[in-house]
C-alpha atoms as a PDB file:
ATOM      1  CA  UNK A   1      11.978  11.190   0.204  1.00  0.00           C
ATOM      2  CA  UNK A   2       9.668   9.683   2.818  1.00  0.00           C
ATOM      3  CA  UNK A   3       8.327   6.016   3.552  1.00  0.00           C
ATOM      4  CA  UNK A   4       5.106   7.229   2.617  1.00  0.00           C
ATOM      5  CA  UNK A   5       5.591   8.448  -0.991  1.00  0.00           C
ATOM      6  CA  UNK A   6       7.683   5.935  -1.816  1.00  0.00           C
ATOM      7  CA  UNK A   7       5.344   3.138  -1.529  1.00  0.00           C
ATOM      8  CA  UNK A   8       2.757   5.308  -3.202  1.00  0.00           C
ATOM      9  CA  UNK A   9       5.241   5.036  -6.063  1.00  0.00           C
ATOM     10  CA  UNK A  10       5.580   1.418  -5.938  1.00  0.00           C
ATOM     11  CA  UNK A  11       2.176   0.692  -5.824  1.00  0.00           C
ATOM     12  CA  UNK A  12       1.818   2.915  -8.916  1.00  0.00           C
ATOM     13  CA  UNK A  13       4.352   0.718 -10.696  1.00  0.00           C
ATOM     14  CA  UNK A  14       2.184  -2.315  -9.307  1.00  0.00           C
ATOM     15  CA  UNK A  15       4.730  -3.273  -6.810  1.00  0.00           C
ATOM     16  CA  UNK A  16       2.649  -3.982  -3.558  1.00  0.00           C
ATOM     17  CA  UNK A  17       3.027  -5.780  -0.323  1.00  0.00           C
ATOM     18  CA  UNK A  18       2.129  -9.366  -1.824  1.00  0.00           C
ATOM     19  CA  UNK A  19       4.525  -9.185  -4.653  1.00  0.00           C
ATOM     20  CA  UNK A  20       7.654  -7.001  -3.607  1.00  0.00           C
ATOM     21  CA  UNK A  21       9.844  -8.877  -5.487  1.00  0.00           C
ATOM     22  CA  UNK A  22       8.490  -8.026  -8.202  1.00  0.00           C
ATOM     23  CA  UNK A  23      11.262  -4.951  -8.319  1.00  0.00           C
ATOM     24  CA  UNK A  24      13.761  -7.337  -9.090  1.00  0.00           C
ATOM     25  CA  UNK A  25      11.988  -7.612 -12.360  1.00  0.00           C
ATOM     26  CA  UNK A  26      12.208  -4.021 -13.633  1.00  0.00           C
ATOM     27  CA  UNK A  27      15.060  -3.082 -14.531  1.00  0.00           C
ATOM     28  CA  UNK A  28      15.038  -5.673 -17.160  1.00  0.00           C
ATOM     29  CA  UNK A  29      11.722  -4.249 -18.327  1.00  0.00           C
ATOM     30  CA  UNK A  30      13.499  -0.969 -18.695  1.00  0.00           C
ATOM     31  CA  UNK A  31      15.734  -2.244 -20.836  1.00  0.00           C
ATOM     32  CA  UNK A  32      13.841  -4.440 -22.609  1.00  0.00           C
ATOM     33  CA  UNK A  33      11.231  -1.122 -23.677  1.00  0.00           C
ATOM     34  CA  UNK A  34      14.467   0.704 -24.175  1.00  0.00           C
ATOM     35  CA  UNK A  35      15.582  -1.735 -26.987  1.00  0.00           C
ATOM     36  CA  UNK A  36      12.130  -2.460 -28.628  1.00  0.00           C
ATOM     37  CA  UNK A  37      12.993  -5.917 -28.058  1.00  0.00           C
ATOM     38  CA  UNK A  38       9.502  -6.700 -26.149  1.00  0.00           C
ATOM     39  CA  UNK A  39       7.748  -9.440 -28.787  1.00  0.00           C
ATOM     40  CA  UNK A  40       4.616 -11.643 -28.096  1.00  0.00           C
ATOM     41  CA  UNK A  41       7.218 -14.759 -28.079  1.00  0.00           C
ATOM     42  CA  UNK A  42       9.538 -13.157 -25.633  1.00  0.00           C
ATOM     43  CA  UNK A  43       7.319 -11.802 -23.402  1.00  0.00           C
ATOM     44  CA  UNK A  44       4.380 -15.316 -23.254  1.00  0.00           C
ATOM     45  CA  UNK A  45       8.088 -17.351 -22.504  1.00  0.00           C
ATOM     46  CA  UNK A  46       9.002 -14.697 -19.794  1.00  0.00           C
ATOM     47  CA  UNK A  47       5.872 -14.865 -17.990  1.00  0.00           C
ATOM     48  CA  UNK A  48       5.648 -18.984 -18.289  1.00  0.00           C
ATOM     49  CA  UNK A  49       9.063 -19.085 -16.816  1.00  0.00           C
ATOM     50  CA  UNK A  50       7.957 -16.792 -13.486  1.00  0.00           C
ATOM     51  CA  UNK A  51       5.103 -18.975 -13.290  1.00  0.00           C
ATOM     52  CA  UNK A  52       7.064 -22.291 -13.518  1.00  0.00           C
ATOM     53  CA  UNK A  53       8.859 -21.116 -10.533  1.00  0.00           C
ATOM     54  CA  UNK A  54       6.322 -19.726  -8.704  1.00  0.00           C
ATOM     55  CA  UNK A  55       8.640 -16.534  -8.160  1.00  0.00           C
ATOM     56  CA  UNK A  56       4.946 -14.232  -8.661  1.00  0.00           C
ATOM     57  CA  UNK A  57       1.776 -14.589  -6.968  1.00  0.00           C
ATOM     58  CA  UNK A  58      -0.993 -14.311  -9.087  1.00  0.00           C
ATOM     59  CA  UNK A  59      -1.163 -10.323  -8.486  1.00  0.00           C
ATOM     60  CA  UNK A  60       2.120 -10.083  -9.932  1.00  0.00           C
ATOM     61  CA  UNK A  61       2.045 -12.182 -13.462  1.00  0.00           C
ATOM     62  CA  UNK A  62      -0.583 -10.186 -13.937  1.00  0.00           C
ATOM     63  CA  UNK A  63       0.876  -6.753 -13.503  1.00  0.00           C
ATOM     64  CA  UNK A  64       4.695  -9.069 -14.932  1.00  0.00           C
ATOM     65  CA  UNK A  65       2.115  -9.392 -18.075  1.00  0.00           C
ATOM     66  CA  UNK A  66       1.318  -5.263 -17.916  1.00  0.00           C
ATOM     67  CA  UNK A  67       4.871  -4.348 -17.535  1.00  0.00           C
ATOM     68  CA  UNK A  68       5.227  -6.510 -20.939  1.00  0.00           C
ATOM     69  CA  UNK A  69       2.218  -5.869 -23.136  1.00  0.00           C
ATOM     70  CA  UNK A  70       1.793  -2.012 -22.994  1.00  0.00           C
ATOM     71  CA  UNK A  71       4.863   0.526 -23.985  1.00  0.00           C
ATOM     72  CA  UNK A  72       5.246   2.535 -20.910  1.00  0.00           C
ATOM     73  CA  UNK A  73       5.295   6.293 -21.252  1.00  0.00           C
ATOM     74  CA  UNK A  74       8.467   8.433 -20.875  1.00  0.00           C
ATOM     75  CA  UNK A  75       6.970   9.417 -17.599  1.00  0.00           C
ATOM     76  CA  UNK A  76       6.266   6.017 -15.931  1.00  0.00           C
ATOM     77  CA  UNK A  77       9.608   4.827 -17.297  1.00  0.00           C
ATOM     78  CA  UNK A  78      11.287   7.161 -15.463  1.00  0.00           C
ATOM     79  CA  UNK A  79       9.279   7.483 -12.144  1.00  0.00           C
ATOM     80  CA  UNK A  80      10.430   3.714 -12.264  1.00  0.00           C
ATOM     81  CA  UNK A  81      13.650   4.274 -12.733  1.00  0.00           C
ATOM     82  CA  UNK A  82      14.249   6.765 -10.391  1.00  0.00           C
ATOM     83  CA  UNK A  83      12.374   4.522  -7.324  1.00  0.00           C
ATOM     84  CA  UNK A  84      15.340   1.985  -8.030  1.00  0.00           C
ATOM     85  CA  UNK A  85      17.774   4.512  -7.429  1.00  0.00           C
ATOM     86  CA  UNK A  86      16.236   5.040  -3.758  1.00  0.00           C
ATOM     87  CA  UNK A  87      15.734   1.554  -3.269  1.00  0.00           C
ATOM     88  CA  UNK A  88      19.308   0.789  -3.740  1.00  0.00           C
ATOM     89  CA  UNK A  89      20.214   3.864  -1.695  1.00  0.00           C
ATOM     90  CA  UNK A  90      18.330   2.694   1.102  1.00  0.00           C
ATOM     91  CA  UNK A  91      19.635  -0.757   0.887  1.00  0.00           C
ATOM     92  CA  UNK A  92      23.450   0.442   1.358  1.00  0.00           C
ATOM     93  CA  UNK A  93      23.954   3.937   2.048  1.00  0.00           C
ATOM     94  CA  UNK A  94      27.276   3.616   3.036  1.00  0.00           C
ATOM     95  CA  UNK A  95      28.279   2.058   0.156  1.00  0.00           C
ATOM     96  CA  UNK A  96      30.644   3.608  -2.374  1.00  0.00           C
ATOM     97  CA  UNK A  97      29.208   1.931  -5.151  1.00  0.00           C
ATOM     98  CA  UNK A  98      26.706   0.133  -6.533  1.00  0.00           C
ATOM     99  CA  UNK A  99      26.904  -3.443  -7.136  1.00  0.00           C
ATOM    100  CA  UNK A 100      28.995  -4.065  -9.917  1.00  0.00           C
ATOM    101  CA  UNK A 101      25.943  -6.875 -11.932  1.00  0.00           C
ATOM    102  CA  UNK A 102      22.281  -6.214 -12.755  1.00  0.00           C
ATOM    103  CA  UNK A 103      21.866  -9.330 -11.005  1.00  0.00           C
ATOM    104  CA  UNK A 104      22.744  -8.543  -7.518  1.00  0.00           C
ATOM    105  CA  UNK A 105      21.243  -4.856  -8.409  1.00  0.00           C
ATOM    106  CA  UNK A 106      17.789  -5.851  -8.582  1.00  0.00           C
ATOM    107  CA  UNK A 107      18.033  -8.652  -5.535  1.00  0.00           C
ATOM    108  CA  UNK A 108      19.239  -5.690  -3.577  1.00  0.00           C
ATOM    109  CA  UNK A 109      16.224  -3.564  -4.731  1.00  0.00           C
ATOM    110  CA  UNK A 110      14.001  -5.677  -4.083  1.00  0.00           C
ATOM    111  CA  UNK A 111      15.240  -7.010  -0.809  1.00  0.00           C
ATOM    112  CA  UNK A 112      14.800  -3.400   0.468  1.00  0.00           C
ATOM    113  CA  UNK A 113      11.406  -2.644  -1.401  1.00  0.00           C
ATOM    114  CA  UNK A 114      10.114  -5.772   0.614  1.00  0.00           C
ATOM    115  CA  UNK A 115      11.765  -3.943   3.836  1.00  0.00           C
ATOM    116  CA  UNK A 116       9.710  -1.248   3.350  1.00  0.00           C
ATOM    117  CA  UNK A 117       6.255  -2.369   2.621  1.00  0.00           C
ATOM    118  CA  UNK A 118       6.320  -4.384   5.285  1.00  0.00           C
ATOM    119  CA  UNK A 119       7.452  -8.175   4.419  1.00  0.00           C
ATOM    120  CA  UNK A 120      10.990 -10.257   4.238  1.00  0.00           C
ATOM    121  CA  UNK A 121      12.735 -10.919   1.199  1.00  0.00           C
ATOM    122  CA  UNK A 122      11.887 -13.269  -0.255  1.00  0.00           C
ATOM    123  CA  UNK A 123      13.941 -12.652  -3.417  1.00  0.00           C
ATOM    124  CA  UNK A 124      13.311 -14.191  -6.868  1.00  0.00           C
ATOM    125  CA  UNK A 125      16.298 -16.870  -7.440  1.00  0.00           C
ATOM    126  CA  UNK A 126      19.180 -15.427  -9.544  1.00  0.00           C
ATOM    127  CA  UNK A 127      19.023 -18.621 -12.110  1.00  0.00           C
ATOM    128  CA  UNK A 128      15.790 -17.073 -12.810  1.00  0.00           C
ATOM    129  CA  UNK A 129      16.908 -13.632 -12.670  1.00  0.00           C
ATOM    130  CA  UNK A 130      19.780 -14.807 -15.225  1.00  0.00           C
ATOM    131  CA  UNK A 131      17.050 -16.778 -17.852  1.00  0.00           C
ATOM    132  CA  UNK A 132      14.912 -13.209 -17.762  1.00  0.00           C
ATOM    133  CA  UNK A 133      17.704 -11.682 -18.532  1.00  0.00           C
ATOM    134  CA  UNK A 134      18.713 -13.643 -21.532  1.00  0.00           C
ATOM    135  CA  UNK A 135      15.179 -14.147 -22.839  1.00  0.00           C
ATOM    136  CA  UNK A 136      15.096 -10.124 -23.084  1.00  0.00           C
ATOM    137  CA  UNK A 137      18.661 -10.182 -24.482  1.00  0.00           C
ATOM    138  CA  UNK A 138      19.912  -8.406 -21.169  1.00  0.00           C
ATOM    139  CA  UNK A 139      23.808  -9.356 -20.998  1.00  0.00           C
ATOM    140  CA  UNK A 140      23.820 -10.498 -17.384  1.00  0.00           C
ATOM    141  CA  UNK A 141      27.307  -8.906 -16.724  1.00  0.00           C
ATOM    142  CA  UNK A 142      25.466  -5.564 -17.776  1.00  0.00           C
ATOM    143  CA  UNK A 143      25.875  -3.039 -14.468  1.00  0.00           C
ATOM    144  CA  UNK A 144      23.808  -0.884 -13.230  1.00  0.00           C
ATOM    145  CA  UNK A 145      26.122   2.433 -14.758  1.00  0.00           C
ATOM    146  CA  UNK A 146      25.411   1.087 -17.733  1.00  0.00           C
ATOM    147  CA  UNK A 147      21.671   0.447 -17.790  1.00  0.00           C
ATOM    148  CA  UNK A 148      21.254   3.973 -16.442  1.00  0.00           C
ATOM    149  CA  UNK A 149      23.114   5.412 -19.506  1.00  0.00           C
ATOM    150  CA  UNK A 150      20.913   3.137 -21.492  1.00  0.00           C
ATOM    151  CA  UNK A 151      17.773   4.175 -20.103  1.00  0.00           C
ATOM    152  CA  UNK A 152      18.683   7.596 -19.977  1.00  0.00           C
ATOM    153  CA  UNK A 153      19.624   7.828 -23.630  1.00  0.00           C
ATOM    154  CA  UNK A 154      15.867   7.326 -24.547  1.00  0.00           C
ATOM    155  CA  UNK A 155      13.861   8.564 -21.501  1.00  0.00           C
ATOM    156  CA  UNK A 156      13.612  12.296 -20.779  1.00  0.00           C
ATOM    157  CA  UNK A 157      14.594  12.097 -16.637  1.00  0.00           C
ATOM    158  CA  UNK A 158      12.459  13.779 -14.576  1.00  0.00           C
ATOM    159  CA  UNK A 159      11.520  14.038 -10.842  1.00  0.00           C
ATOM    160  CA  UNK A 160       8.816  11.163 -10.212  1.00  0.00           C
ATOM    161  CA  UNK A 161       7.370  13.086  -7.360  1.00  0.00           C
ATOM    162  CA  UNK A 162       6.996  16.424  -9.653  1.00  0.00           C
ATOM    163  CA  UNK A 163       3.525  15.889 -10.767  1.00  0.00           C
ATOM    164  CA  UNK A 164       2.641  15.754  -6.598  1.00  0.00           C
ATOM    165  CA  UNK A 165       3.590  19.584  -6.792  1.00  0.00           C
ATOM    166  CA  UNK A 166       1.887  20.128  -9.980  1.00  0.00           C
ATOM    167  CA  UNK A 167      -1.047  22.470  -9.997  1.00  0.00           C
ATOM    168  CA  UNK A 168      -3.942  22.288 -12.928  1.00  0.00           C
ATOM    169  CA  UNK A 169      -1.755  25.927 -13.820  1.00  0.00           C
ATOM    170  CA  UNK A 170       0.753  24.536 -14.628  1.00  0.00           C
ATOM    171  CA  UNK A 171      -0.715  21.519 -16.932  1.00  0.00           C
ATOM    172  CA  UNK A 172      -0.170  21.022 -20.514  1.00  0.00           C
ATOM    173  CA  UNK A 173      -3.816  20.073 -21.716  1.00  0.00           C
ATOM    174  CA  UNK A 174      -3.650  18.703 -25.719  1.00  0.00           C
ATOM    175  CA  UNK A 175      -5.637  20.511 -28.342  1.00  0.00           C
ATOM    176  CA  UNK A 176      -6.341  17.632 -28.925  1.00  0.00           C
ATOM    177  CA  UNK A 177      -7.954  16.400 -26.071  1.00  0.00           C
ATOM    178  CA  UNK A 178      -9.727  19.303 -25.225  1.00  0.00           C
ATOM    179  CA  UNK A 179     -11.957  18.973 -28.965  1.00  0.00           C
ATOM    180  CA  UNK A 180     -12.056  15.642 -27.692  1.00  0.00           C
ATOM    181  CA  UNK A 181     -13.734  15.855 -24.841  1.00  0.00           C
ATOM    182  CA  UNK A 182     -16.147  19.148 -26.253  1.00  0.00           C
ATOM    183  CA  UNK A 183     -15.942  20.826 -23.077  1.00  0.00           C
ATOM    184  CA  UNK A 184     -14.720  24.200 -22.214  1.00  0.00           C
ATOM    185  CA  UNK A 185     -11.959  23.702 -19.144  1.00  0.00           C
ATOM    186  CA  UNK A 186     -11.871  27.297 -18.053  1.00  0.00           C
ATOM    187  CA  UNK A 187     -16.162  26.855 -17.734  1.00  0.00           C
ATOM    188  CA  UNK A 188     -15.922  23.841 -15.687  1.00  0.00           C
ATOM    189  CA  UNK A 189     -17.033  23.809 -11.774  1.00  0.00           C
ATOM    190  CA  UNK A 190     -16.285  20.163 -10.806  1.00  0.00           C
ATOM    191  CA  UNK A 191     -14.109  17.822 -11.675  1.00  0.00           C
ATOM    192  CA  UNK A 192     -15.512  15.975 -14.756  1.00  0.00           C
ATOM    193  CA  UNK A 193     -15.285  12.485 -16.453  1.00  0.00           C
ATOM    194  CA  UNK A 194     -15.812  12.029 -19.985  1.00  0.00           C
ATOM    195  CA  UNK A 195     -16.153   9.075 -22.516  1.00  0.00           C
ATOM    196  CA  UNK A 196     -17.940   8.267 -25.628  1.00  0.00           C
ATOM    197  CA  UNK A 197     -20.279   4.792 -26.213  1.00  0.00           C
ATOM    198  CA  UNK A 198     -20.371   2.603 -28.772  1.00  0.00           C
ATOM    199  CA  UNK A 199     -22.460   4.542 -30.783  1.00  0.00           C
ATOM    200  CA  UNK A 200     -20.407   7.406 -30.495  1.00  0.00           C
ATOM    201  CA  UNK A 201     -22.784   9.432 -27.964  1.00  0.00           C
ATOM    202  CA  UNK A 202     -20.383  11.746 -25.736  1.00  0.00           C
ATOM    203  CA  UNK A 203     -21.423  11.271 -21.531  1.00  0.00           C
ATOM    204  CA  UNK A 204     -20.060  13.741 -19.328  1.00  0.00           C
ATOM    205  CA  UNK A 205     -20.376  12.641 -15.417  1.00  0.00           C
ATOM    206  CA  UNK A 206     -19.299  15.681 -12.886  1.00  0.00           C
ATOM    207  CA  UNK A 207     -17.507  14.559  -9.865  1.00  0.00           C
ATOM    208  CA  UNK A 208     -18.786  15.637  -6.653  1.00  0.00           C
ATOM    209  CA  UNK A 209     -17.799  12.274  -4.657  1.00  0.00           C
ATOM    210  CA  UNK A 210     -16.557   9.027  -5.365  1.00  0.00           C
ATOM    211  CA  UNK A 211     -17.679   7.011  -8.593  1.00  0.00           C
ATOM    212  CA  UNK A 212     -17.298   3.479  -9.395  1.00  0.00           C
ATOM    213  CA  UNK A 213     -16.627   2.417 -13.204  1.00  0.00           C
ATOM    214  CA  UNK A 214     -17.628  -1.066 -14.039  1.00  0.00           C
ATOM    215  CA  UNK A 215     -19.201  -3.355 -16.370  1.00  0.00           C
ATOM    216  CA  UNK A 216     -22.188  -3.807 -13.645  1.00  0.00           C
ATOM    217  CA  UNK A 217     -25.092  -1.964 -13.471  1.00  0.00           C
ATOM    218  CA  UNK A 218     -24.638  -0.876  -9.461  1.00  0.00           C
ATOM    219  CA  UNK A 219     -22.194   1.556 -10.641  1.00  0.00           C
ATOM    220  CA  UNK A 220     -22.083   5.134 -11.466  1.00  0.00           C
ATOM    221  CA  UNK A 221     -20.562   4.193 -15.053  1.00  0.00           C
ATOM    222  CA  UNK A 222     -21.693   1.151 -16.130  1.00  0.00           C
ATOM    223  CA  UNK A 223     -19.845  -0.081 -19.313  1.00  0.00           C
ATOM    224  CA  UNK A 224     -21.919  -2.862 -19.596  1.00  0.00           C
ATOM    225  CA  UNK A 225     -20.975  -3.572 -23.241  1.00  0.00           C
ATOM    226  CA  UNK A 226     -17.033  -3.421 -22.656  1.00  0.00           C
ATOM    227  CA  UNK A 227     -16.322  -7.350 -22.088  1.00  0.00           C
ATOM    228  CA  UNK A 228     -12.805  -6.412 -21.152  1.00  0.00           C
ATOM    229  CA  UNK A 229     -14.039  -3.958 -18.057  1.00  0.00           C
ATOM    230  CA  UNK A 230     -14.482  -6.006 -14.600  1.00  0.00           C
ATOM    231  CA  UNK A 231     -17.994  -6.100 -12.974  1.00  0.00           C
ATOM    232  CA  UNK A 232     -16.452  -3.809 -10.404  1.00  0.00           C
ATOM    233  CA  UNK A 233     -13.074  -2.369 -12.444  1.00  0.00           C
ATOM    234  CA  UNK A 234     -11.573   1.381 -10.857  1.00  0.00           C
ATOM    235  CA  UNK A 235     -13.213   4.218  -8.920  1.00  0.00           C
ATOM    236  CA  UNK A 236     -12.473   7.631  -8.509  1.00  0.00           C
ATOM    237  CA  UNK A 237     -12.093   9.225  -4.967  1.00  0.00           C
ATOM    238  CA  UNK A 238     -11.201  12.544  -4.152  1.00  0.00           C
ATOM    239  CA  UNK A 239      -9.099  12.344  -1.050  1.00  0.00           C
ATOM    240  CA  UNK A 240      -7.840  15.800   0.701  1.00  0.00           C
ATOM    241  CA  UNK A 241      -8.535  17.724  -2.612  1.00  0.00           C
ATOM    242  CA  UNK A 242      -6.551  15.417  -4.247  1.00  0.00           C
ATOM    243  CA  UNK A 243      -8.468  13.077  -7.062  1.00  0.00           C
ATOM    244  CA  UNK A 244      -7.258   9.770  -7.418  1.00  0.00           C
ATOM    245  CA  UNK A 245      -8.023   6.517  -9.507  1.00  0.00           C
ATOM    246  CA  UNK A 246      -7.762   3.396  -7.670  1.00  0.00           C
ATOM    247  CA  UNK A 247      -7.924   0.179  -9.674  1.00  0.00           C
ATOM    248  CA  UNK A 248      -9.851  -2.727  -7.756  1.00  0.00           C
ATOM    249  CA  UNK A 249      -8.083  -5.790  -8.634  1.00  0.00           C
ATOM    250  CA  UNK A 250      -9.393  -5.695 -11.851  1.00  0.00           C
ATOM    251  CA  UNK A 251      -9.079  -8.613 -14.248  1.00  0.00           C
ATOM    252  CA  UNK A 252      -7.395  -6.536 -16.995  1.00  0.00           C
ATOM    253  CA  UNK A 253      -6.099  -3.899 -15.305  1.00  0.00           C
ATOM    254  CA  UNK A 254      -6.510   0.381 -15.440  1.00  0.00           C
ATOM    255  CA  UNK A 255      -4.023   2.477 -17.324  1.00  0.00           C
ATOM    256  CA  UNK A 256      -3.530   6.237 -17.242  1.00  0.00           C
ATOM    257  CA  UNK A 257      -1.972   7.895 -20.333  1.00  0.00           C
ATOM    258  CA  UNK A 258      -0.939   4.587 -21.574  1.00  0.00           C
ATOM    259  CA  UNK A 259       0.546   3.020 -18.023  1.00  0.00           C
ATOM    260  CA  UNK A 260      -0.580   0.499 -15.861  1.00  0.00           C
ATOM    261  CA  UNK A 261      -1.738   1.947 -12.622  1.00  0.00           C
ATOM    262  CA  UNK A 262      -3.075   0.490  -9.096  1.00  0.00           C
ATOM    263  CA  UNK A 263      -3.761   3.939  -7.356  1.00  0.00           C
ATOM    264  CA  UNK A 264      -2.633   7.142  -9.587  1.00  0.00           C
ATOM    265  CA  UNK A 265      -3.476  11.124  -8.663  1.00  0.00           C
ATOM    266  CA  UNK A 266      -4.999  12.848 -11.500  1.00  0.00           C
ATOM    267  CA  UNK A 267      -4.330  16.401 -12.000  1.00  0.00           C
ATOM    268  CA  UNK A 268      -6.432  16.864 -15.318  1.00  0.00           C
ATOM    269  CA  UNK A 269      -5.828  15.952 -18.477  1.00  0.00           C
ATOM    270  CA  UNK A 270      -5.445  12.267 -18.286  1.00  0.00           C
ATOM    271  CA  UNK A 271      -6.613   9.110 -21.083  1.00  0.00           C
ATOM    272  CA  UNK A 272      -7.337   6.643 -18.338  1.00  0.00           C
ATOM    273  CA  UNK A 273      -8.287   3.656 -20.127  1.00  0.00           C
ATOM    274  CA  UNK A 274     -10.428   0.795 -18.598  1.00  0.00           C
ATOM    275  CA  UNK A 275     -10.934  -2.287 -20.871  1.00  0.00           C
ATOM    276  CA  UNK A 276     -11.514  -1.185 -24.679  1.00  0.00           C
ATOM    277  CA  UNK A 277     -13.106   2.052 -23.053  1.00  0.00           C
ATOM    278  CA  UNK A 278     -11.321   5.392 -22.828  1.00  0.00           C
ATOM    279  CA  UNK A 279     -12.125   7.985 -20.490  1.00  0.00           C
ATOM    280  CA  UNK A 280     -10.993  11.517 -20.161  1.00  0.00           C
ATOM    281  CA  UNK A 281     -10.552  12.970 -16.621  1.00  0.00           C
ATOM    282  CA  UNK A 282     -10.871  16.922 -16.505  1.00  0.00           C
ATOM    283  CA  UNK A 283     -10.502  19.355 -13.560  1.00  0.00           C
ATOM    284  CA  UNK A 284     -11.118  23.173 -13.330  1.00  0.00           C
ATOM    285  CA  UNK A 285      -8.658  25.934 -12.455  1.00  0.00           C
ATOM    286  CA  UNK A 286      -8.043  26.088  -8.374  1.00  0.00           C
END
């Protein structure tokens, strides 16, 4: 796997280059989801403790807050997962095994996620590693052998990088969405976007270059009504063929099928959601 599509990953998980450390995190989120054990209380004292240290920029309580507030899908949980294991990988290939507590697991992650996008560890401090862990009911003597078998248990493991392969072919489009979205996919020529206002009138904006999606009315859909949607929120850009949401530092963040997202490739079929406001993204046959 190369440099390049592994920080694409990161970023997807909303692990950039000003909060790297922020991989130290996961792996208590995982386990956390696994359990069901993610509550209003547990998560407001988890995020007020990250703060009190000042372990997380602002960029990352926010996307801390993301990772805690919205049930990842089976997908994102294990694209995340699987990013750990080649984090750790890179951090000691030599070694036999992996360290033997979560602790030291996710300082060594994200020691080498910081590596690779660029900045030094700076890792989050293992008392405050330890009080994550025990607000999410995370035995700290847990290893890493064991979380996998955890995680595993309730997360169908596949490739992360499989969907980079994926053609529109090969796509499993919902029923359900396509009498959602009243369009015909096989009759499409372009790329298309479609939501519904709040009066229940369907919009359908082709994609033929990049689009902006905001609450202001300079963009090409302007959700003015959606108080949750940023003045400026995501846009759209096709680059190489490829068409992919970008989320611009928006105040309350873009999801796609249910998953917080800072850049994402859609291949067709996605519920991007962007405030209250849910969007379908559709794409032809190649």
């Amino acid at each position: 796997m190369d440099d390049k599509v592994l920080v694409t990953e990161l970023e997807a998980l909303g692990i950039d280059r000003y909060c790297p450390h922020m991989a130290a995190l996961w792996p208590f989120v995982e386990l956390a989801w696994t359990d069901q054990r993610v509550t209003d209380d547990r998560r407001a004292r988890v995020v007020h403790l990250v703060r009190s240290r000042r372990a997380l920029a602002h960029s990352g309580i926010r996307t801390l807050q993301d990772w805690l507030s919205f049930k990842p899908s089976e997908k994102y949980l294990a694209r995340g997962h699987a990013v750990l294991h080649e984090l750790i990988q890179r951090h000691d290939p030599q070694a036999v095994e992996e360290p033997a507590d979560l602790i030291t697991y996710c300082q060594a992650v994200a020691d080498q996620a910081a590596r690779l996008l660029g900045n030094e560890p700076r890792p989050i401090p293992r008392e405050a590693l330890l009080e994550v862990a025990t607000l999410l009911f995370v035995k700290p003597e847990t290893s890493w052998t064991d979380v996998d078998a955890q995680v595993g248990q309730t997360v169908v493991m596949k490739s992360p990088f499989a969907g980079l392969e994926a053609d529109f072919e090969k796509l499993d489009v919902p029923e359900a969405l396509r009498e959602a979205s009243g369009l015909d996919i096989s009759a499409l020529d372009d790329a298309v976007l479609s939501w519904s206002d709040p009066q229940g009138h369907l919009h359908t904006l082709p994609l033929r270059g990049p689009i902006s999606i905001g609450r202001g009315p300079d963009n090409d859909v302007v959700l003015a009504t959606d108080q949750r949607v940023s003045r400026h929120h995501c846009r759209i850009e096709n680059r190489a063929g490829d068409w992919v949401l970008v989320d611009l530092d928006s105040a309350n963040g873009t999801h796609v099928d249910g998953s917080f997202v800072v850049e994402s490739v859609l291949r067709g079929g996605e519920l991007l959601r962007v405030g209250d406001t849910e969007l379908t993204f559709l794409r032809p046959k190649n």
